[in-house]
Protein backbone atom coordinates (compact mmCIF):
# COMPACT_ATOMS: atom_id res chain seq x y z
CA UNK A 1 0.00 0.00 0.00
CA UNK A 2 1.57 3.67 -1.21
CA UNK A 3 2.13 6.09 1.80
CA UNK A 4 0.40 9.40 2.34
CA UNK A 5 1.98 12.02 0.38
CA UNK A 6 4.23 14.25 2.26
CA UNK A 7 5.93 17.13 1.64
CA UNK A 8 9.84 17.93 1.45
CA UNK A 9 12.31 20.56 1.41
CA UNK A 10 14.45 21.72 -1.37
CA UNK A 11 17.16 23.54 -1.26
CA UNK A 12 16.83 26.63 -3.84
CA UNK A 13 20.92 26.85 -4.32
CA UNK A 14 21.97 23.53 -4.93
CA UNK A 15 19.07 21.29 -5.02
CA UNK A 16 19.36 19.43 -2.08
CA UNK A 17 16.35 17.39 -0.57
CA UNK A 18 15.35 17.55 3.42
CA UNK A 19 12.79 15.76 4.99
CA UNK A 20 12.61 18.53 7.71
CA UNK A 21 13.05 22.80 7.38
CA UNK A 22 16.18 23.69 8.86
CA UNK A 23 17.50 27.07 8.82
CA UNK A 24 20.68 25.49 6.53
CA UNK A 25 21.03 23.19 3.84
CA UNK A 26 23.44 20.43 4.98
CA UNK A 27 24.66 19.98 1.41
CA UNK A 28 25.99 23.43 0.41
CA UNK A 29 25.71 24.97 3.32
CA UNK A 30 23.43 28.08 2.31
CA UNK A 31 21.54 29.51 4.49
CA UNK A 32 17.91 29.96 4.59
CA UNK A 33 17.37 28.61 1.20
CA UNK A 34 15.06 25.54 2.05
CA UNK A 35 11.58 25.67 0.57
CA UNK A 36 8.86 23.35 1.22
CA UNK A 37 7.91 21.38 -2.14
CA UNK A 38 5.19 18.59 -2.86
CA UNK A 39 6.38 14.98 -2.90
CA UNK A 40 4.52 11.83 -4.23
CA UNK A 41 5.26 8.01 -2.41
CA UNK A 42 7.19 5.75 -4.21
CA UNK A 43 6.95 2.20 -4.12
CA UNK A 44 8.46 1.50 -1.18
CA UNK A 45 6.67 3.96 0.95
CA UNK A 46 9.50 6.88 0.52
CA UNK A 47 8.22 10.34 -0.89
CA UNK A 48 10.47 12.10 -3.47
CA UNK A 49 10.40 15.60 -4.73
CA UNK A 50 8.22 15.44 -8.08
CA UNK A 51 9.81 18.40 -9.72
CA UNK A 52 13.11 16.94 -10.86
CA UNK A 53 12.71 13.19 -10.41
CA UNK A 54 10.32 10.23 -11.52
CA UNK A 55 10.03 8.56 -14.73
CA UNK A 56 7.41 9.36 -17.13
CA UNK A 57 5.97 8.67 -20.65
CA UNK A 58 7.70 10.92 -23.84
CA UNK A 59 6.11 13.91 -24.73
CA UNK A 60 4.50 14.40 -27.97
CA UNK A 61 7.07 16.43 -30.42
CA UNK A 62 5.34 18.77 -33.17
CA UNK A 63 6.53 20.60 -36.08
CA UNK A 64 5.78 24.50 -35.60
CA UNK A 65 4.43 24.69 -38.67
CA UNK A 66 1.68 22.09 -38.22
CA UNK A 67 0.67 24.49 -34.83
CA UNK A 68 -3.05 26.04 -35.71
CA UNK A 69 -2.16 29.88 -36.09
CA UNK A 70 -6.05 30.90 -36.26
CA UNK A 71 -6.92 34.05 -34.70
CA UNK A 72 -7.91 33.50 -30.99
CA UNK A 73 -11.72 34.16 -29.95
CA UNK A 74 -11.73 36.76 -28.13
CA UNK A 75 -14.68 38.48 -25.69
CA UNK A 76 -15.89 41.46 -24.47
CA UNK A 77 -16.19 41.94 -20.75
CA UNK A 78 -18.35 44.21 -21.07
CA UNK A 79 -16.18 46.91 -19.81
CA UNK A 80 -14.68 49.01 -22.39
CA UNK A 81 -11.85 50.06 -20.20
CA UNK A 82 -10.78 46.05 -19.13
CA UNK A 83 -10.88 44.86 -22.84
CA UNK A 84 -8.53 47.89 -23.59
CA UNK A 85 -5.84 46.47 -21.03
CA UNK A 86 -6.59 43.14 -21.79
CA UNK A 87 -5.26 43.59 -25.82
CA UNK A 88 -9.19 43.71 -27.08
CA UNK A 89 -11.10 41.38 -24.94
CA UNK A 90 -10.71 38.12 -23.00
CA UNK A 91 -9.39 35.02 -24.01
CA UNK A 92 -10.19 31.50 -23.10
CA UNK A 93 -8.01 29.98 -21.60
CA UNK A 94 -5.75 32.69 -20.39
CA UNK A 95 -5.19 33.78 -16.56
CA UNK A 96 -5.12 37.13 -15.74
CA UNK A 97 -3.26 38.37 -11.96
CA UNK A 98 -4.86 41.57 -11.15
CA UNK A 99 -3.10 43.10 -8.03
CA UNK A 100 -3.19 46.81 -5.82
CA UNK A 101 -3.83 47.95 -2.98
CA UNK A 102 -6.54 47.28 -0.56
CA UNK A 103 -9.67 49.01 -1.17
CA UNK A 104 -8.53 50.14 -4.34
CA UNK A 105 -11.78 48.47 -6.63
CA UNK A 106 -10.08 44.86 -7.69
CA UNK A 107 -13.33 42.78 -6.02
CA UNK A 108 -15.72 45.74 -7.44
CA UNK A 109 -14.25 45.11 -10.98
CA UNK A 110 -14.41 41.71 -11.01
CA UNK A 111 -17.95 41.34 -9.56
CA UNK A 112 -19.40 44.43 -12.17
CA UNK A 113 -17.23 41.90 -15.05
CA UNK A 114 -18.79 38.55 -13.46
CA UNK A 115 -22.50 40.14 -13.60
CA UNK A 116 -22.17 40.95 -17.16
CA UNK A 117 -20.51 37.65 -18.66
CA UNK A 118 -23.15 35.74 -16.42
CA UNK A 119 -26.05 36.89 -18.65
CA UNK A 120 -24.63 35.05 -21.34
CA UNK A 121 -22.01 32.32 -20.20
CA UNK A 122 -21.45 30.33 -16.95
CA UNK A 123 -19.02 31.95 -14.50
CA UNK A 124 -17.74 31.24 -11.11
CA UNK A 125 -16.87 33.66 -8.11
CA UNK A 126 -14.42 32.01 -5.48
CA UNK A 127 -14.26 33.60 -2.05
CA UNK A 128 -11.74 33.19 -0.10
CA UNK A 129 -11.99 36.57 1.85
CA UNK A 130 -15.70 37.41 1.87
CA UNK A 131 -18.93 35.86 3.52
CA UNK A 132 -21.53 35.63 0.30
CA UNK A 133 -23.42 38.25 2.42
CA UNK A 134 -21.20 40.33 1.84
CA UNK A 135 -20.59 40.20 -1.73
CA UNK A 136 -24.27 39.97 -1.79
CA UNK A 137 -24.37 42.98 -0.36
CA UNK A 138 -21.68 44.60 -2.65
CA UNK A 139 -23.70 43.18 -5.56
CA UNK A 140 -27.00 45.19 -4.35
CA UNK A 141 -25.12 48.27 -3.13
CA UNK A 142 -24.06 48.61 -6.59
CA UNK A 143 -26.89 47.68 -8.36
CA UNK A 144 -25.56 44.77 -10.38
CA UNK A 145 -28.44 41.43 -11.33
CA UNK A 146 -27.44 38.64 -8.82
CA UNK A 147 -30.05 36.00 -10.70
CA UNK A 148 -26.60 34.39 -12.71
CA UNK A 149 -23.95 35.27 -10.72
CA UNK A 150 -22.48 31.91 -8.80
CA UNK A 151 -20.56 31.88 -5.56
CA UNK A 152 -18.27 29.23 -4.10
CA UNK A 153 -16.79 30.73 -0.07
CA UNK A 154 -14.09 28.13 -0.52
CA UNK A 155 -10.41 28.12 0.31
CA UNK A 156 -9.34 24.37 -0.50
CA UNK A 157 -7.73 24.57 -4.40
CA UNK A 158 -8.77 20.57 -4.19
CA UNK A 159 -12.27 21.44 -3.63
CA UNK A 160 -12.35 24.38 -5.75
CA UNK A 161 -11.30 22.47 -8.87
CA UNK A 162 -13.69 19.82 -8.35
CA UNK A 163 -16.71 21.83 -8.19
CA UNK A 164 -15.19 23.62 -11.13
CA UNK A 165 -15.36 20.31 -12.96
CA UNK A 166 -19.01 19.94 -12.52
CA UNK A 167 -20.26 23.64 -12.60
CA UNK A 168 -18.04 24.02 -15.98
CA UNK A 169 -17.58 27.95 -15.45
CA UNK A 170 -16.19 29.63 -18.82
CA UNK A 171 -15.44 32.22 -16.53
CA UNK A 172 -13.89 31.97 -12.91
CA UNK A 173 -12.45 34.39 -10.23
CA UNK A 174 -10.51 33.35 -7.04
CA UNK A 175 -10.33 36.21 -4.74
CA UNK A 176 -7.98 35.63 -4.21
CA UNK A 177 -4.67 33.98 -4.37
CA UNK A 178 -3.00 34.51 -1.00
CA UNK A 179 -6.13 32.68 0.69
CA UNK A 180 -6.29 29.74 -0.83
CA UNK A 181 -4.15 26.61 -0.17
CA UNK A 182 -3.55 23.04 -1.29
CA UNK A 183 -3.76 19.67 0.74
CA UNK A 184 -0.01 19.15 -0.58
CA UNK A 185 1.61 21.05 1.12
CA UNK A 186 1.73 21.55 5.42
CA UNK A 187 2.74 25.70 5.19
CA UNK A 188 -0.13 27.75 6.06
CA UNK A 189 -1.78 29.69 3.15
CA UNK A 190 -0.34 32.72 1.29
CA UNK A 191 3.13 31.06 2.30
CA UNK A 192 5.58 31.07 -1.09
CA UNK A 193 5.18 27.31 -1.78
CA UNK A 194 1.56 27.82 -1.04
CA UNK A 195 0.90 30.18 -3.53
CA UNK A 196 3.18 28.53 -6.34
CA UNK A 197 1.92 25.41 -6.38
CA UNK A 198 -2.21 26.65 -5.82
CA UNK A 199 -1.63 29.00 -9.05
CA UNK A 200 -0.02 25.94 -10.38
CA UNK A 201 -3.04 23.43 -10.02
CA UNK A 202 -5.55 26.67 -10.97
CA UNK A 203 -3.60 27.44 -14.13
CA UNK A 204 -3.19 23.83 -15.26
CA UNK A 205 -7.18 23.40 -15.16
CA UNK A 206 -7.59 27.08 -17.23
CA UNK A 207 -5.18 25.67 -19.86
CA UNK A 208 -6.78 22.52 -20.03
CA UNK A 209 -10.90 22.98 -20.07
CA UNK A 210 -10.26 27.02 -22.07
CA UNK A 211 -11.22 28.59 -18.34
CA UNK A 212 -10.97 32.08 -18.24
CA UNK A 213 -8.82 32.95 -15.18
CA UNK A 214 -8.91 35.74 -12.68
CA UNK A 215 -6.36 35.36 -9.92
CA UNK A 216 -6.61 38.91 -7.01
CA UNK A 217 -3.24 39.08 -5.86
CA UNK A 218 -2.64 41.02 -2.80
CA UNK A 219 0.55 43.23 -2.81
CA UNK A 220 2.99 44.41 -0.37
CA UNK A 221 3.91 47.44 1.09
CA UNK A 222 6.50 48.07 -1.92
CA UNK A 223 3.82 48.16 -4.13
CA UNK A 224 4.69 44.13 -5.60
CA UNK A 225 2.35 41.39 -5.81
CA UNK A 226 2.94 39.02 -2.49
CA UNK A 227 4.19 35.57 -3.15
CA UNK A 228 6.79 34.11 -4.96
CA UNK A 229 7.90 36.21 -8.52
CA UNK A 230 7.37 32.61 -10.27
CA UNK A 231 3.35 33.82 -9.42
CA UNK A 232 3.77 36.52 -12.51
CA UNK A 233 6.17 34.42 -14.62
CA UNK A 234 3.36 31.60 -14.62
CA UNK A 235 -0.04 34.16 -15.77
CA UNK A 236 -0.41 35.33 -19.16
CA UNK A 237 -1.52 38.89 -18.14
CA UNK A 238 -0.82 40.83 -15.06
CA UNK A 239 -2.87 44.08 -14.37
CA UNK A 240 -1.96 46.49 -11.43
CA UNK A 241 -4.38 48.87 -10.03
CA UNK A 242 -3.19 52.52 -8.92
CA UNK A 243 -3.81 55.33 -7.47
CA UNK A 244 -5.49 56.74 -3.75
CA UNK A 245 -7.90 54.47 -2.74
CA UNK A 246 -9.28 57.47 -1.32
CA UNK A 247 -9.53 59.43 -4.28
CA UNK A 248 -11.99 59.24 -6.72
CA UNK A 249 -9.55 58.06 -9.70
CA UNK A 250 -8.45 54.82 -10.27
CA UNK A 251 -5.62 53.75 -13.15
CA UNK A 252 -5.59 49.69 -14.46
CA UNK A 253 -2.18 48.84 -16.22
CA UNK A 254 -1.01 46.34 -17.81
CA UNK A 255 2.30 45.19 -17.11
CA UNK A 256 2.81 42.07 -18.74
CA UNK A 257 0.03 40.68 -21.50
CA UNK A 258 0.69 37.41 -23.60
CA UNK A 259 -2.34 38.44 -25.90
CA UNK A 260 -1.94 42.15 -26.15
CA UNK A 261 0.20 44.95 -26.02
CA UNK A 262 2.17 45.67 -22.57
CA UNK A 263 1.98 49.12 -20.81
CA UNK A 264 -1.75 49.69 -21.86
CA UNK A 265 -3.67 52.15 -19.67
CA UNK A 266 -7.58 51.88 -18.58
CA UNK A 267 -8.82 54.76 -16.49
CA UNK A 268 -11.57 54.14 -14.22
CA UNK A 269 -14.06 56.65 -11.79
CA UNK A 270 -15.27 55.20 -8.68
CA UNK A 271 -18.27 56.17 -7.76
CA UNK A 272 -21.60 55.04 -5.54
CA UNK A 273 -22.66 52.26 -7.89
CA UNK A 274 -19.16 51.18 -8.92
CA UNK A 275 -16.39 52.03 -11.53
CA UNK A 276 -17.16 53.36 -14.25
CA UNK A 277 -14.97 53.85 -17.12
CA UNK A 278 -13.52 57.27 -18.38
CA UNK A 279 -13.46 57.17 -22.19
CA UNK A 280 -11.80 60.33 -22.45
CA UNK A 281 -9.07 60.56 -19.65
CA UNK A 282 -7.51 63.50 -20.83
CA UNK A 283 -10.03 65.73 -19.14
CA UNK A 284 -9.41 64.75 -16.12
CA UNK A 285 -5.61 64.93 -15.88
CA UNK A 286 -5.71 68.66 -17.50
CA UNK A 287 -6.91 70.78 -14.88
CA UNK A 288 -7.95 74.26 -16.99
CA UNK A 289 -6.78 77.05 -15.08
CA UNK A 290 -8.74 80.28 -15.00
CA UNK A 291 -5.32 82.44 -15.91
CA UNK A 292 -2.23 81.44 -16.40
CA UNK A 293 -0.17 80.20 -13.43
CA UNK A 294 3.81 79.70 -13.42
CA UNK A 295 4.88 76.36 -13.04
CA UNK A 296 2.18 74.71 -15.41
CA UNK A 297 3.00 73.01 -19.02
CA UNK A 298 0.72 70.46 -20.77
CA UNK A 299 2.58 67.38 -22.39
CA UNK A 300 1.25 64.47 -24.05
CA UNK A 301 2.07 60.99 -23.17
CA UNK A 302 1.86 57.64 -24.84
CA UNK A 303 0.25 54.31 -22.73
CA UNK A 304 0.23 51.78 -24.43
CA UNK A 305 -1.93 52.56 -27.47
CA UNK A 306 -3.56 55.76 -26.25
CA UNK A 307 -1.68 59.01 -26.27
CA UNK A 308 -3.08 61.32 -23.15
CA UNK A 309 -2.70 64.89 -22.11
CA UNK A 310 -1.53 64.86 -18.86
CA UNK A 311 -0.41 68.50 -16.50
CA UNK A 312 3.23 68.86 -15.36
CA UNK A 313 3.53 70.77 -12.81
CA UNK A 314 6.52 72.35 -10.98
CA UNK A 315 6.68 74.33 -7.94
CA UNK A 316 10.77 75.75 -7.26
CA UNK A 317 11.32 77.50 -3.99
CA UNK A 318 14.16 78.50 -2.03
CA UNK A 319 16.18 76.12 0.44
CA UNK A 320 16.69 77.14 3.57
CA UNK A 321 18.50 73.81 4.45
CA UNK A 322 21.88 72.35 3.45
CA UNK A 323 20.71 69.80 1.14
CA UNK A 324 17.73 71.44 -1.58
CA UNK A 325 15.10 68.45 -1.52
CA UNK A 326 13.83 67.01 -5.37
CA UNK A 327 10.69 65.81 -5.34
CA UNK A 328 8.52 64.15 -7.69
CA UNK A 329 4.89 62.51 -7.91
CA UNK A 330 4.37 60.12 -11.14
CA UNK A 331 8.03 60.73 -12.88
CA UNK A 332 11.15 59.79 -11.90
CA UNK A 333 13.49 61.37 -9.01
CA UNK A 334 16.92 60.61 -10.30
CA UNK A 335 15.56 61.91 -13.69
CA UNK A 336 14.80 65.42 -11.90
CA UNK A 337 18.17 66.03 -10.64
CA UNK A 338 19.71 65.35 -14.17
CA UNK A 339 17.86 67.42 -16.05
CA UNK A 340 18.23 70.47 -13.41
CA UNK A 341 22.25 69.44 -14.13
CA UNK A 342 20.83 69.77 -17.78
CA UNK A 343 19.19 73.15 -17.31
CA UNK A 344 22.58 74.19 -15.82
CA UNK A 345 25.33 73.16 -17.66
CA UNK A 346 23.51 74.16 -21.18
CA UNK A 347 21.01 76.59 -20.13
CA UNK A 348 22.88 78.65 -17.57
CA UNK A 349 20.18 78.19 -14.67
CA UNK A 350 21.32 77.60 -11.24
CA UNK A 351 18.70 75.84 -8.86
CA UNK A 352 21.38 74.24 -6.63
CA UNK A 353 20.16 76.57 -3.71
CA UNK A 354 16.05 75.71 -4.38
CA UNK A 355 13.83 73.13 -3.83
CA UNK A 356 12.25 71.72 -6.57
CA UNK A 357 9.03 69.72 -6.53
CA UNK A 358 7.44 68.22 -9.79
CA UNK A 359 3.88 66.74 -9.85
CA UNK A 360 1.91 64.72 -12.57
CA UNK A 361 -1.79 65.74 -12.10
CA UNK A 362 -4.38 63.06 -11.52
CA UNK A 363 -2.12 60.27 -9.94
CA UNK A 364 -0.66 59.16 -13.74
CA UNK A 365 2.68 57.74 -13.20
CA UNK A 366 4.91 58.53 -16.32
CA UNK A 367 7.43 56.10 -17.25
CA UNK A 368 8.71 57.74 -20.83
CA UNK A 369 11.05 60.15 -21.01
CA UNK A 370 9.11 62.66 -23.31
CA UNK A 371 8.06 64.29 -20.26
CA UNK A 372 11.87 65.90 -20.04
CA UNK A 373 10.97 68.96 -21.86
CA UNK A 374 7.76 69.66 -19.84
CA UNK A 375 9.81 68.73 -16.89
CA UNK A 376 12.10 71.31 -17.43
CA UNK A 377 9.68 74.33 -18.67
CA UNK A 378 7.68 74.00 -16.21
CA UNK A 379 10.58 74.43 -13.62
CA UNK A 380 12.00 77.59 -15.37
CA UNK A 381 8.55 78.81 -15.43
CA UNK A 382 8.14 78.45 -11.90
CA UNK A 383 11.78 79.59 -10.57
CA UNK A 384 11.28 82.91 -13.15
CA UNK A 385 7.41 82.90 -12.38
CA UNK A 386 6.71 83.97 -15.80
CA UNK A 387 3.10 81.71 -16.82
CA UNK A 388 3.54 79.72 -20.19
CA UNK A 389 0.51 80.13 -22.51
CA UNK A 390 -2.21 77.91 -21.75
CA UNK A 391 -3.09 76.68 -25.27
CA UNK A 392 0.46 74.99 -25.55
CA UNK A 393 1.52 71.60 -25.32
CA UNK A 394 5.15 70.16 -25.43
CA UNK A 395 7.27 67.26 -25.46
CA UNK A 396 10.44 65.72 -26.11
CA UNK A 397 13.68 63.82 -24.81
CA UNK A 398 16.54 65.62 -23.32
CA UNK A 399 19.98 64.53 -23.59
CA UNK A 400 23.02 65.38 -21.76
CA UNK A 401 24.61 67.45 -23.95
CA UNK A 402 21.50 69.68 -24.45
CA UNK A 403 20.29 68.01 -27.24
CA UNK A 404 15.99 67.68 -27.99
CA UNK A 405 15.43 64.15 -28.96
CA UNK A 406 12.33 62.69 -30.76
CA UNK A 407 9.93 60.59 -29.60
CA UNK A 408 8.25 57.44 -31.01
CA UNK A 409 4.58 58.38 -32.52
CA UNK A 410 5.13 62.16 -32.61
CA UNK A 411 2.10 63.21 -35.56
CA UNK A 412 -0.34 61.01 -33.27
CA UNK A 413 0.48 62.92 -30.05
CA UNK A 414 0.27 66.19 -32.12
CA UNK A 415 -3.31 65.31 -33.43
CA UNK A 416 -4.12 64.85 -30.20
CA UNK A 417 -3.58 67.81 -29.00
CA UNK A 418 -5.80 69.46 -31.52
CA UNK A 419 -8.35 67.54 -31.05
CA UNK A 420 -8.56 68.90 -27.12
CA UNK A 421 -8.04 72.74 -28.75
CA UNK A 422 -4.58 73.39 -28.20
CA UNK A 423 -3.49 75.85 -30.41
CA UNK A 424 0.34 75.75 -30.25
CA UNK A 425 3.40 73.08 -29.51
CA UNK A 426 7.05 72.54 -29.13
CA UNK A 427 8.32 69.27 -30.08
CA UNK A 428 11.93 67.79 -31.12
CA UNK A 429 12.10 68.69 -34.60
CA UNK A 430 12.23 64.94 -35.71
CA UNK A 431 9.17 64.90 -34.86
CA UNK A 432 7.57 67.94 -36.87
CA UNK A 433 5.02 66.26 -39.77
CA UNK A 434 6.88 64.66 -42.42
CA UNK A 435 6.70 65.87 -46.15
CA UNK A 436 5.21 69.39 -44.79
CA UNK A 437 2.33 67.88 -43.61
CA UNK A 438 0.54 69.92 -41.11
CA UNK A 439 -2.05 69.58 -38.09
CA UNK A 440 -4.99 71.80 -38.60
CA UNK A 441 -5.29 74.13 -35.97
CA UNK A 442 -1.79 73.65 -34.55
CA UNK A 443 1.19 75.97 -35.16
CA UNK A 444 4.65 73.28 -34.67
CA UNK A 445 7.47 74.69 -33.76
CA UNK A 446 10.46 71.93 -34.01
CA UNK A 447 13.78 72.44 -32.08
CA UNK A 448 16.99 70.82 -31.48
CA UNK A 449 18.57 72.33 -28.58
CA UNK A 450 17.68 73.18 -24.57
CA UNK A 451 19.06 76.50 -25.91
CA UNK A 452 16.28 77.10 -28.47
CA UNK A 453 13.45 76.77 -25.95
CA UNK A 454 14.70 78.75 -23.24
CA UNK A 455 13.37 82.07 -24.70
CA UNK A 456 9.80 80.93 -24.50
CA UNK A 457 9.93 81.37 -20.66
C-alpha cells in the first residue's frame, strides 16, 4: 500500500532534498534557502520531490508549422476600459493576476465583469476573503443582477477544482490567491510554496478545459504582488491597479500581456454604484486654469496605445536647508536632478540653492522620457514665475549634452492635441510632420537644442 503524500524541502541553491526545514542546507551549506515542495510516495513507501525526479511517458514532439495559427476568440467583458488592457477582450483559456492595494476596486471590478458575462455564459466567483453576504451585499449596493452570478466561499484549491469540474464555469475568479491553499503542502496559506503550487493546479485546469482565469493578488507594502515572482512568470496577463484608494480616480495597467500589447492604460471613476470607465481621460488629468499660473505646461504621453494629455507641474522655492530636496509625484526622481544638471550646464540656470518639486496631475505615473521637456519648462517657469501660454503643449527627450530628442509616434500625439483645442506646440524637430504635412489648428514649432526653448519662458 503507497504512503500518504508528504511534503519535502528543497534547497533553492543547490538542489538538495530535506525531509525537515532547517534554517541550513546540509549539502551546500546556504543559508535559509530551504523551501517546502510537494512529494509523491514511491513504491516502497518513501516520498520524493516530483519536480526533478520520476520517470514518465515521452512527450509528444510537433513541427511548428503544423501548430493552428487561427486568430484567438476573443470576448468582451463588457467593460470598455478592461478589454482595452486586456489587448481587445478576454481570451479562453488565459489567466489574468490583477493586483493593488486594498480598497482600491479589484473585487468591485471583477464582480461588475462577473455580472455581465453571467447573462450570457457560466461563470464562477471564489471567495476566499468574503462571507456571500457580503458580496451579496456589494452586488446590491451597486446595483448589479445577482439571478446568474455563482458563488463558491471556498479556500481548498482541491475542492475548488472539483466543483469547477461539474459547474463548468467559462469564466472563474478566485479572490484571491493569497487565501487559498492546497492539501499538498503543510505551510499555512499565502506562504511562497503555497501560492506557487495553488496558481499551479488553478492554471493547469484554465489551460486545459479554455477557463478564463482571474487570480486577485494582494501586494505588499512596496507596491509588488505578495508571493513568490514565479506567481507573474506563470499568468499570461498581469494588471496592477493605482492610485489613492481614497480618491476618486483609479488607473488599471497592464504590465505584462501574452495576448496584447504591454503598458496599456484603462482609467476608471469610482463612484456610488461602482467604476465606471472614463473614455476620455484627458479631461481629467488637464486641470484648466482660469489664468495662467507659473509652473504649469501640458505634455502628451503615450500608454500603451492611447496618447493622453496629462499637467506637469513644478513648484521651485528657495532652500533654507543644506541639502535642496527634489521631489517628484508620477516621474522619476533621479531623472529630476539630471535634467536640473541639464538646465545648468547648457542653459545657464542655477537651482542648486532651491527646492524643486514636480507633480503629474491626476495620480498618472509617467514612465517615458518625453516628459523631459515639460519637466524642465515648467521648472523655469516656476523659478522665473513667468506663466507659459495655456493653449500649448510640449514634449520631447533631453539629452546630456542639451540636445531635444524625438519621440516614437510624434504626428499622433500632435493630433491629439488638436483635437482637445490646443493651439500651439514645441516638439523635437524629428518629430515635426513629415513631407510638410501639417495639423490643422496647430502651429509646430520643431527644435533641437535646450538652448532654443529657453526664450519661451
Amino acid at each position: 500500500m503507497a504512503s500518504k503524500a508528504r511534503a519535502v524541502y528543497v534547497c533553492a541553491e543547490c538542489g538538495a532534498q530535506a525531509s525537515k526545514w532547517s534554517g541550513q542546507c546540509g549539502d551546500c551549506g546556504a543559508w535559509n534557502t530551504l523551501q517546502e515542495a510537494p512529494a509523491t510516495p514511491t513504491g516502497k513507501g518513501g516520498a520524493k520531490f516530483t519536480g526533478y525526479t520520476g520517470s514518465a511517458a515521452a512527450g509528444e514532439v510537433r513541427l511548428l508549422s503544423t501548430v493552428d495559427v487561427g486568430a484567438e476568440v476573443r470576448q468582451s467583458c463588457g467593460n470598455g476600459e478592461l478589454d482595452r488592457v486586456l489587448g481587445g477582450g478576454l481570451v479562453h483559456g488565459s489567466v489574468t493576476l490583477i493586483g493593488g492595494d486594498p480598497g482600491i476596486g479589484k473585487s468591485t471590478l471583477l464582480l461588475q465583469v462577473l455580472a455581465v458575462l453571467a447573462e450570457r455564459d457560466r461563470t464562477l466567483y471564489v471567495s476566499g476573503e468574503e462571507s456571500p453576504q457580503q458580496i451579496s451585499l456589494r452586488a446590491q449596493r451597486l446595483q448589479l443582477s445577482r439571478d446568474r452570478l455563482r458563488l463558491l466561499p471556498e479556500i481548498n484549491v482541491e475542492r475548488v477544482l472539483a466543483t469547477a469540474e461539474i459547474e463548468q464555469p467559462r469564466v472563474m475568479v478566485i479572490d484571491s490567491i493569497q487565501t487559498v491553499y492546497t492539501e499538498r503542502l503543510q505551510s499555512a496559506p499565502g506562504s511562497v510554496a503555497q501560492v506557487r503550487e495553488s496558481a499551479a493546479q488553478l492554471v493547469r485546469h484554465a489551460k486545459a478545459t479554455g477557463t478564463a482565469l482571474f487570480l486577485v493578488g494582494h501586494v505588499t507594502k512596496e507596491g509588488a504582488i505578495a508571493g513568490p515572482r514565479v506567481l507573474e512568470h506563470m499568468v499570461d496577463t498581469v494588471l496592477y491597479f493605482e492610485g489613492d484608494p481614497s480618491g476618486r480616480l483609479r488607473v488599471l495597467r497592464a504590465v505584462k500581456n501574452r495576448y496584447g500589447p504591454v503598458n496599456e492604460l484603462g482609467v476608471f471613476a469610482m463612484t456610488e454604484h461602482g467604476l465606471k470607465e472614463v473614455s476620455n481621460p484627458s479631461a481629467i488629468f488637464l486641470s484648466r486654469h482660469e489664468t495662467p499660473v507659473a509652473g504649469s505646461v501640458i505634455m502628451v504621453t503615450r500608454e500603451g496605445t492611447r496618447p493622453l494629455l496629462v499637467e506637469i507641474q513644478a513648484l521651485v522655492d528657495e532652500c533654507h536647508g543644506g541639502n535642496p530636496r527634489r521631489v517628484t509625484l508620477g516621474l522619476e526622481q533621479n531623472r529630476l536632478a539630471m535634467l536640473l544638471a541639464v538646465l545648468h550646464r547648457h542653459g545657464g540656470v542655477a537651482m542648486y540653492d532651491q527646492d524643486v518639486y514636480v507633480n503629474a496631475v491626476g495620480g498618472v505615473r509617467i514612465n517615458e522620457t518625453a516628459a523631459d521637456l515639460a519637466v524642465l519648462l515648467a521648472a523655469l517657469s516656476s523659478f522665473r514665475d513667468r506663466p507659459l501660454p495655456t493653449d500649448l503643449v510640449v514634449f520631447g527627450e533631453v539629452g546630456l549634452a542639451g540636445e531635444i530628442r524625438p519621440v516614437p509616434n510624434g504626428e499622433e500625439r500632435l493630433r491629439e492635441a488638436a483635437k482637445h483645442g490646443f493651439k500651439q506646440a514645441i516638439v523635437p524637430r524629428a518629430n515635426l510632420p513629415r513631407r510638410g504635412g501639417r495639423v490643422e489648428g496647430l502651429d509646430v514649432r520643431g527644435v533641437s537644442r535646450l538652448g532654443e526653448v529657453m526664450g519661451n519662458v
